[in-house]
N, C-alpha and C. Protein backbone atom coordinates (compact mmCIF):
# COMPACT_ATOMS: atom_id res chain seq x y z
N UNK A 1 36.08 36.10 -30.93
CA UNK A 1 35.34 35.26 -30.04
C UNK A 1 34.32 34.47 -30.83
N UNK A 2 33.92 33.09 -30.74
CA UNK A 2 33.43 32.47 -30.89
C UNK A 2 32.52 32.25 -30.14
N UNK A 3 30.87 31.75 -30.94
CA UNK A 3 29.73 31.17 -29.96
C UNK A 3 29.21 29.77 -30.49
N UNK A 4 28.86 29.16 -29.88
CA UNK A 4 28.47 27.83 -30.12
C UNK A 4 27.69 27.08 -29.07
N UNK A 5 27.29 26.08 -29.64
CA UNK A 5 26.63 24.76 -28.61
C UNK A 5 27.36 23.50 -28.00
N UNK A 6 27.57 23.22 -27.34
CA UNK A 6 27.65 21.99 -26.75
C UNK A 6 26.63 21.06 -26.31
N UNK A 7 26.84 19.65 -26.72
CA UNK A 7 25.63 19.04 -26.68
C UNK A 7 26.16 18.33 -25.09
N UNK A 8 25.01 18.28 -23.83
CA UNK A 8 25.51 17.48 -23.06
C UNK A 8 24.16 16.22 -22.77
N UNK A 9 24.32 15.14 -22.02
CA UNK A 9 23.02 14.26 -22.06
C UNK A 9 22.78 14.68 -20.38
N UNK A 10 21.95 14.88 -19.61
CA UNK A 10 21.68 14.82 -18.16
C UNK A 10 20.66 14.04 -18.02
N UNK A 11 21.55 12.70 -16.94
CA UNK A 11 20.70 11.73 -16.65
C UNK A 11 19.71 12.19 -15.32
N UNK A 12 18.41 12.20 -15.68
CA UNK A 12 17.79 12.76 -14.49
C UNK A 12 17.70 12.09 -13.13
N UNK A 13 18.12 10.66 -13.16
CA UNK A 13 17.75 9.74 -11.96
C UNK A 13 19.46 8.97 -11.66
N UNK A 14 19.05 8.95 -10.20
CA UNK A 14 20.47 8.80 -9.88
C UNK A 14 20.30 7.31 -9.38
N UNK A 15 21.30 6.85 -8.49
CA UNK A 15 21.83 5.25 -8.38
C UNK A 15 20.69 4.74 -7.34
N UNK A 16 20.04 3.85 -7.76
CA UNK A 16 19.07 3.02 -7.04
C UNK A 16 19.51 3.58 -5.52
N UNK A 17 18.33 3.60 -4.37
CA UNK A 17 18.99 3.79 -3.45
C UNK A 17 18.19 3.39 -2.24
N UNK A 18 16.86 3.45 -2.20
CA UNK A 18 15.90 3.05 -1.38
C UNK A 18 14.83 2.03 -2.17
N UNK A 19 14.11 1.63 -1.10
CA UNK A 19 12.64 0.39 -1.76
C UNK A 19 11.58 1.29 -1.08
N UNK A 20 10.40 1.18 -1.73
CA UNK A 20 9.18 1.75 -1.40
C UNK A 20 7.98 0.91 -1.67
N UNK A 21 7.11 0.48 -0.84
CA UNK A 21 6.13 -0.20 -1.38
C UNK A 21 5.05 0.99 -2.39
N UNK A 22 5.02 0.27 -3.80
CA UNK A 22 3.60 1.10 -4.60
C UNK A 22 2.39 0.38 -4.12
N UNK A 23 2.52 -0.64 -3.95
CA UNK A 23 1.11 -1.60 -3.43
C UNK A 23 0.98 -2.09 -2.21
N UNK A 24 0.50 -1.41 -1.25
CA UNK A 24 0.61 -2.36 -0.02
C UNK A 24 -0.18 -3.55 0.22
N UNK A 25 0.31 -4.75 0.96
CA UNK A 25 -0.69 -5.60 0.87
C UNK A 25 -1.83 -5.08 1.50
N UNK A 26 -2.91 -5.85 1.53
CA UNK A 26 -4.61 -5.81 1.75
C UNK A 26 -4.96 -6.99 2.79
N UNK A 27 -5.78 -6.56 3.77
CA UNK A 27 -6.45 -8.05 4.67
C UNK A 27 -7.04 -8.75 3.78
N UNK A 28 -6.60 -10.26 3.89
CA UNK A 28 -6.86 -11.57 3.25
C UNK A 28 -7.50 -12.31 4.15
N UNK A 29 -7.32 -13.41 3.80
CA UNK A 29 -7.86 -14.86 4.39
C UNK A 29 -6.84 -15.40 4.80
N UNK A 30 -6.95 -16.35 5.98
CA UNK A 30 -5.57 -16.95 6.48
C UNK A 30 -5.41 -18.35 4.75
N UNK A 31 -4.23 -18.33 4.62
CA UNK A 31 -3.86 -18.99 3.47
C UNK A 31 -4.19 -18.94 2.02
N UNK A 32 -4.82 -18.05 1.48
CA UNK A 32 -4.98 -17.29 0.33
C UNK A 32 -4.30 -16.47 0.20
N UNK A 33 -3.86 -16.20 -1.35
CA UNK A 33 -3.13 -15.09 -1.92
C UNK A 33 -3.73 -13.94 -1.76
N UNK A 34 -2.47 -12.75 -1.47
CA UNK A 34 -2.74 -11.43 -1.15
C UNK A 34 -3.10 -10.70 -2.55
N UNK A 35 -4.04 -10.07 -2.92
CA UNK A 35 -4.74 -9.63 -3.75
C UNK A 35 -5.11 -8.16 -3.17
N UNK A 36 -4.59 -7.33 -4.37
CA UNK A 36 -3.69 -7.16 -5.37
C UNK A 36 -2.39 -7.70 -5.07
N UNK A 37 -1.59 -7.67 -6.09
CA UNK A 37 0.30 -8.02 -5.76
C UNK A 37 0.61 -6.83 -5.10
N UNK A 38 1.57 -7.41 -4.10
CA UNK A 38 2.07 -6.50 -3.55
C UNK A 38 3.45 -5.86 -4.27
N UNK A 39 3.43 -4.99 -4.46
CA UNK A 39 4.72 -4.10 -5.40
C UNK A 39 5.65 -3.17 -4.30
N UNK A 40 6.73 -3.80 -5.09
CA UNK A 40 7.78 -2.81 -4.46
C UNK A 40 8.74 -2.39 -5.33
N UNK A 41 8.77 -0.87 -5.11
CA UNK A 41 9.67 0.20 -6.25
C UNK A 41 10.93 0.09 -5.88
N UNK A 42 12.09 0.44 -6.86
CA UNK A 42 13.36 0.83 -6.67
C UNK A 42 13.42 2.02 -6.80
N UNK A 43 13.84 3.16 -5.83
CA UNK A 43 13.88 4.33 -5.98
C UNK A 43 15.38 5.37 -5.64
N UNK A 44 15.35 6.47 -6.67
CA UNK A 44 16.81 6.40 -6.61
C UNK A 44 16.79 7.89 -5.08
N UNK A 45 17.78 8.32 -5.12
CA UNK A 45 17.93 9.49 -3.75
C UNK A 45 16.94 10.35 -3.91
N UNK A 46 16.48 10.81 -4.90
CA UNK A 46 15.24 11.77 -5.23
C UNK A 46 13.85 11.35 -5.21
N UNK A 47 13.82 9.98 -4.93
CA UNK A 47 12.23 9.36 -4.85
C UNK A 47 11.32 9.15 -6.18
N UNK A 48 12.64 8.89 -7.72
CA UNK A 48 12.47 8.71 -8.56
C UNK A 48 12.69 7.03 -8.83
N UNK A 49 11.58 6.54 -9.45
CA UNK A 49 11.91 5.24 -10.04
C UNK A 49 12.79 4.30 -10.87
N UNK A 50 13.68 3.90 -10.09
CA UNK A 50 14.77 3.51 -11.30
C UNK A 50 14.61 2.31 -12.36
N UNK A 51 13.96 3.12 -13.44
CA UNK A 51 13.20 1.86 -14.59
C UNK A 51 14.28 1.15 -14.91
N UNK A 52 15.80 1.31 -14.77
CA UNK A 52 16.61 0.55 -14.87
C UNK A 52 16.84 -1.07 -14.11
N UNK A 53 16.61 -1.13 -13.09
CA UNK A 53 16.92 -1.48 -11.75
C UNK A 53 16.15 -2.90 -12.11
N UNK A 54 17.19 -4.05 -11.99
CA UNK A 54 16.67 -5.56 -12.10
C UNK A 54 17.17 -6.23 -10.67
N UNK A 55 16.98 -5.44 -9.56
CA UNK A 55 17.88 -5.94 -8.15
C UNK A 55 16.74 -7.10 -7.22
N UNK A 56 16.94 -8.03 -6.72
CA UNK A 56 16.16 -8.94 -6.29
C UNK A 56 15.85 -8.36 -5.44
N UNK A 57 14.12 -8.41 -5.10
CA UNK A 57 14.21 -7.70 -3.87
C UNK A 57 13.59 -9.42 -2.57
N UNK A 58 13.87 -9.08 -1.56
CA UNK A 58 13.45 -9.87 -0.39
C UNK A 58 11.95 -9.31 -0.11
N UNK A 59 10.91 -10.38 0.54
CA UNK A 59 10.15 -9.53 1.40
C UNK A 59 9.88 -10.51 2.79
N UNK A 60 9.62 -10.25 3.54
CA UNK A 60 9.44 -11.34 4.88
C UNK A 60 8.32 -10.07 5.70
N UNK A 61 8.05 -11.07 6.75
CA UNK A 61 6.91 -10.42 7.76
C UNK A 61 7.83 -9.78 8.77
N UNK A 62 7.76 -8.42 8.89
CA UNK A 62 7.96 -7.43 10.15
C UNK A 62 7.04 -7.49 11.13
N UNK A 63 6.18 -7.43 11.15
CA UNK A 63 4.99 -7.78 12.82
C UNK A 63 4.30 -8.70 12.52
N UNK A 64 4.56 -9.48 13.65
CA UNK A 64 3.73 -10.99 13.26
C UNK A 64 2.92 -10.94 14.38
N UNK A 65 1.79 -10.40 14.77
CA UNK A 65 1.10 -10.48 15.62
C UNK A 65 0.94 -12.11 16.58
N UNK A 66 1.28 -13.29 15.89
CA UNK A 66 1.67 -14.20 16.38
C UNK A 66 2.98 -14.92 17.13
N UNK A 67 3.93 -13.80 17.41
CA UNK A 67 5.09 -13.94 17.81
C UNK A 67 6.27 -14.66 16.67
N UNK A 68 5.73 -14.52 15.74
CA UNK A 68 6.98 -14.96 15.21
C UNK A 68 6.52 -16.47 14.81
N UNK A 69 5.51 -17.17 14.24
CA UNK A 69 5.15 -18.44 14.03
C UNK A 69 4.01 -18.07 12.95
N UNK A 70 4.05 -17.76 12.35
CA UNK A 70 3.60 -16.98 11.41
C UNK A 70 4.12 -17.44 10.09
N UNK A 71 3.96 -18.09 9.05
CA UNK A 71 4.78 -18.18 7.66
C UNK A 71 4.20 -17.31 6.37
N UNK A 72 5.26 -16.90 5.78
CA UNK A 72 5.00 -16.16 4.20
C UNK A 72 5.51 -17.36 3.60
N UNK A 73 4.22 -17.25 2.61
CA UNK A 73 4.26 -18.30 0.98
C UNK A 73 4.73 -17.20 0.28
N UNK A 74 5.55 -17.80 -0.69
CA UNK A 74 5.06 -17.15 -2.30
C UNK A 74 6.27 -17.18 -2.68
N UNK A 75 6.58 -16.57 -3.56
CA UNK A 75 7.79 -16.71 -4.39
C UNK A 75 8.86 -15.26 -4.19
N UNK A 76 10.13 -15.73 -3.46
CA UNK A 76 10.89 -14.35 -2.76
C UNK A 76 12.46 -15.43 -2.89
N UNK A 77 12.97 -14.32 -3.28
CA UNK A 77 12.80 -13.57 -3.87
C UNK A 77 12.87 -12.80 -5.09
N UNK A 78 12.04 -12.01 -5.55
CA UNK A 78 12.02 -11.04 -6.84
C UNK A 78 12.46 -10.50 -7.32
N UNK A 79 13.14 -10.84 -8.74
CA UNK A 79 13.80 -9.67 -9.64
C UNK A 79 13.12 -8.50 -10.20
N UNK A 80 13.37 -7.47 -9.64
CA UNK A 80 12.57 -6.05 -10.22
C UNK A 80 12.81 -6.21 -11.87
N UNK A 81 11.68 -5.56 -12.24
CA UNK A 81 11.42 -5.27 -13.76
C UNK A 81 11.18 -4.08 -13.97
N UNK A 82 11.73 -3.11 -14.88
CA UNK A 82 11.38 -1.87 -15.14
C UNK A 82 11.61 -1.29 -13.62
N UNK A 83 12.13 -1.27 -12.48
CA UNK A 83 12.33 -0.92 -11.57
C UNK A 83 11.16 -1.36 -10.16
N UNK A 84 10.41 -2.48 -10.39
CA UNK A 84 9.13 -2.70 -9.52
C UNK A 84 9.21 -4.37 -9.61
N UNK A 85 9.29 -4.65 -7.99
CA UNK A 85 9.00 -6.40 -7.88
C UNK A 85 8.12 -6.10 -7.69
N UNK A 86 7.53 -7.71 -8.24
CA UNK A 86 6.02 -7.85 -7.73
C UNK A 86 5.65 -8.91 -7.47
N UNK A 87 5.13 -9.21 -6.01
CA UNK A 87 4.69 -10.00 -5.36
C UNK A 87 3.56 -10.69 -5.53
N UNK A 88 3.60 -11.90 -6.77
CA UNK A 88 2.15 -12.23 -7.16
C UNK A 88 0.90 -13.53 -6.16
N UNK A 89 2.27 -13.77 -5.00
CA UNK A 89 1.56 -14.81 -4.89
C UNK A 89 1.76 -15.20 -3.24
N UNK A 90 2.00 -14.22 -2.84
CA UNK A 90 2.31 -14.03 -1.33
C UNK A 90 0.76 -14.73 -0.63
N UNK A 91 0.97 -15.68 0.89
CA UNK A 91 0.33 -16.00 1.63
C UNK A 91 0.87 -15.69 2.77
N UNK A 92 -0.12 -15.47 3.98
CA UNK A 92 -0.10 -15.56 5.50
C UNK A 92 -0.47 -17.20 5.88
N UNK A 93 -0.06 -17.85 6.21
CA UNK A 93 -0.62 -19.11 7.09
C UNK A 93 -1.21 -19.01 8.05
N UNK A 94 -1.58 -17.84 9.45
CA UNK A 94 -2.02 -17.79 10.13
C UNK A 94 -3.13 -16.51 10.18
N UNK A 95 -4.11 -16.31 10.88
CA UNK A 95 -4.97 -15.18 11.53
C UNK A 95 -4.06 -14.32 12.26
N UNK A 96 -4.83 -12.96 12.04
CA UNK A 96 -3.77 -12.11 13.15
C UNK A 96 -4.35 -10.83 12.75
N UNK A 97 -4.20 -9.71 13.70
CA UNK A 97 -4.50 -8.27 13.39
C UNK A 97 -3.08 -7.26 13.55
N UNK A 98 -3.00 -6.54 12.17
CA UNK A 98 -1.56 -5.53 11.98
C UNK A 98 -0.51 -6.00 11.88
N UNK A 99 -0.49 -7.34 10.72
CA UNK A 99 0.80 -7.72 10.35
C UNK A 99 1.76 -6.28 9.35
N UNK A 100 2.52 -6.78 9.52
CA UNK A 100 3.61 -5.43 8.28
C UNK A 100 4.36 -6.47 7.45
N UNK A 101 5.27 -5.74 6.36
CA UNK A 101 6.16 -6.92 5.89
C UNK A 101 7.27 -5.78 5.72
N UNK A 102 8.37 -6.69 5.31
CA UNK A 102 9.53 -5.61 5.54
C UNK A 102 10.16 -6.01 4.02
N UNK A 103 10.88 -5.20 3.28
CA UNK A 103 11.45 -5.52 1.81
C UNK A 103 13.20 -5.07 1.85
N UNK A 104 13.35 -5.83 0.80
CA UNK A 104 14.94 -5.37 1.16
C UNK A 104 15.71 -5.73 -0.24
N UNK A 105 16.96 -5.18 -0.21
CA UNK A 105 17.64 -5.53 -0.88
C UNK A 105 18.88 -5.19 -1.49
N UNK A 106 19.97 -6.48 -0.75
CA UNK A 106 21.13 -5.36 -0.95
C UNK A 106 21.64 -4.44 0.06
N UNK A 107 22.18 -3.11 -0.16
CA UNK A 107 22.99 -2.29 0.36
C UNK A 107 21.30 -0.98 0.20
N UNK A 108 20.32 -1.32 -0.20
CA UNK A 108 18.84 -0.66 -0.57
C UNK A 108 18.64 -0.19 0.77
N UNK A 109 18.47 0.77 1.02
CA UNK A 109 17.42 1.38 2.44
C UNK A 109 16.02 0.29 2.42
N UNK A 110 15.95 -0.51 3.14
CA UNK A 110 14.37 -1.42 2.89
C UNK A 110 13.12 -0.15 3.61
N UNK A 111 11.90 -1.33 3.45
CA UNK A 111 10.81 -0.06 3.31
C UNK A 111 10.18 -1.23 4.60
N UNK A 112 8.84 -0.84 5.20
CA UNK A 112 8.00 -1.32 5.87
C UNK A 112 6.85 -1.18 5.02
N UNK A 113 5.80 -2.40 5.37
CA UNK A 113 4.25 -1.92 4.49
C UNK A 113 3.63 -1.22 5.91
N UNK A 114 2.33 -0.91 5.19
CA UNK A 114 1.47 -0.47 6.23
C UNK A 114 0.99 -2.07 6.75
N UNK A 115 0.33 -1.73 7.67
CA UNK A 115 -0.27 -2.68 8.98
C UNK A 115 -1.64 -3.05 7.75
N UNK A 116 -1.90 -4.49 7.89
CA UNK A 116 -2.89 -5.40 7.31
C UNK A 116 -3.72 -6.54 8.37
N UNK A 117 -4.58 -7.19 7.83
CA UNK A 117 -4.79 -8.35 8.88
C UNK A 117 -5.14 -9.36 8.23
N UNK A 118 -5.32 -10.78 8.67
CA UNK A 118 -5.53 -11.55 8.16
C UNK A 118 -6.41 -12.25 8.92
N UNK A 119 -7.29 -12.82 8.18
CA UNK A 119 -8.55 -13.54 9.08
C UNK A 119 -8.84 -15.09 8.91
């Protein structure tokens, strides 16, 4: 009988699979940039970051406290880097209390932000 090693590699993170916001946006000013960027992760089934992951992500407004007349500025959409878009330059055009935004991308489970406002 023989003993020995086998070398194997185990990749710890599995296939992109959901979006998560790391940064949620912040209440702004009606037509000023949202400050900080708003970031959104690629995350694989385990809620691990896939530093791989260059997938465009979308973002648009989920509650528009204005019915829907409401516009997002900025530049969408984003190719993730190291596994994280980032939203440098996002605007609201209108006032409103508990907007959300919604992210997406792909065949990606999308994410919701938390509730913000804009004044």
């Amino acid at each position: 009988m023989s003993s020995g090693t086998a070398a194997h590699q185990v990749d710890p993170f599995g296939a992109a699979a959901s979006l998560q916001f790391s940064v949620q946006p912040s209440s702004v000013l009606a037509g000023a940039t949202i400050t900080p960027a708003v970031e959104v992760q690629i995350l694989d089934a385990f809620g691990n970051l896939v530093t791989s992951a260059t997938d465009a992500v979308t973002i648009a407004i989920a509650n528009d406290p204005n019915g829907g007349s409401s516009v997002l500025g900025g530049t969408i959409p984003v190719s993730a880097v190291g596994g994280v878009a980032t939203f440098s330059d996002l605007s609201i055009d209108l006032t409103g209390v508990g907007f959300t935004l919604s992210a997406g991308s792909g065949v990606l489970a999308g994410a919701t932000s938390s509730a913000f406002d804009v004044q």
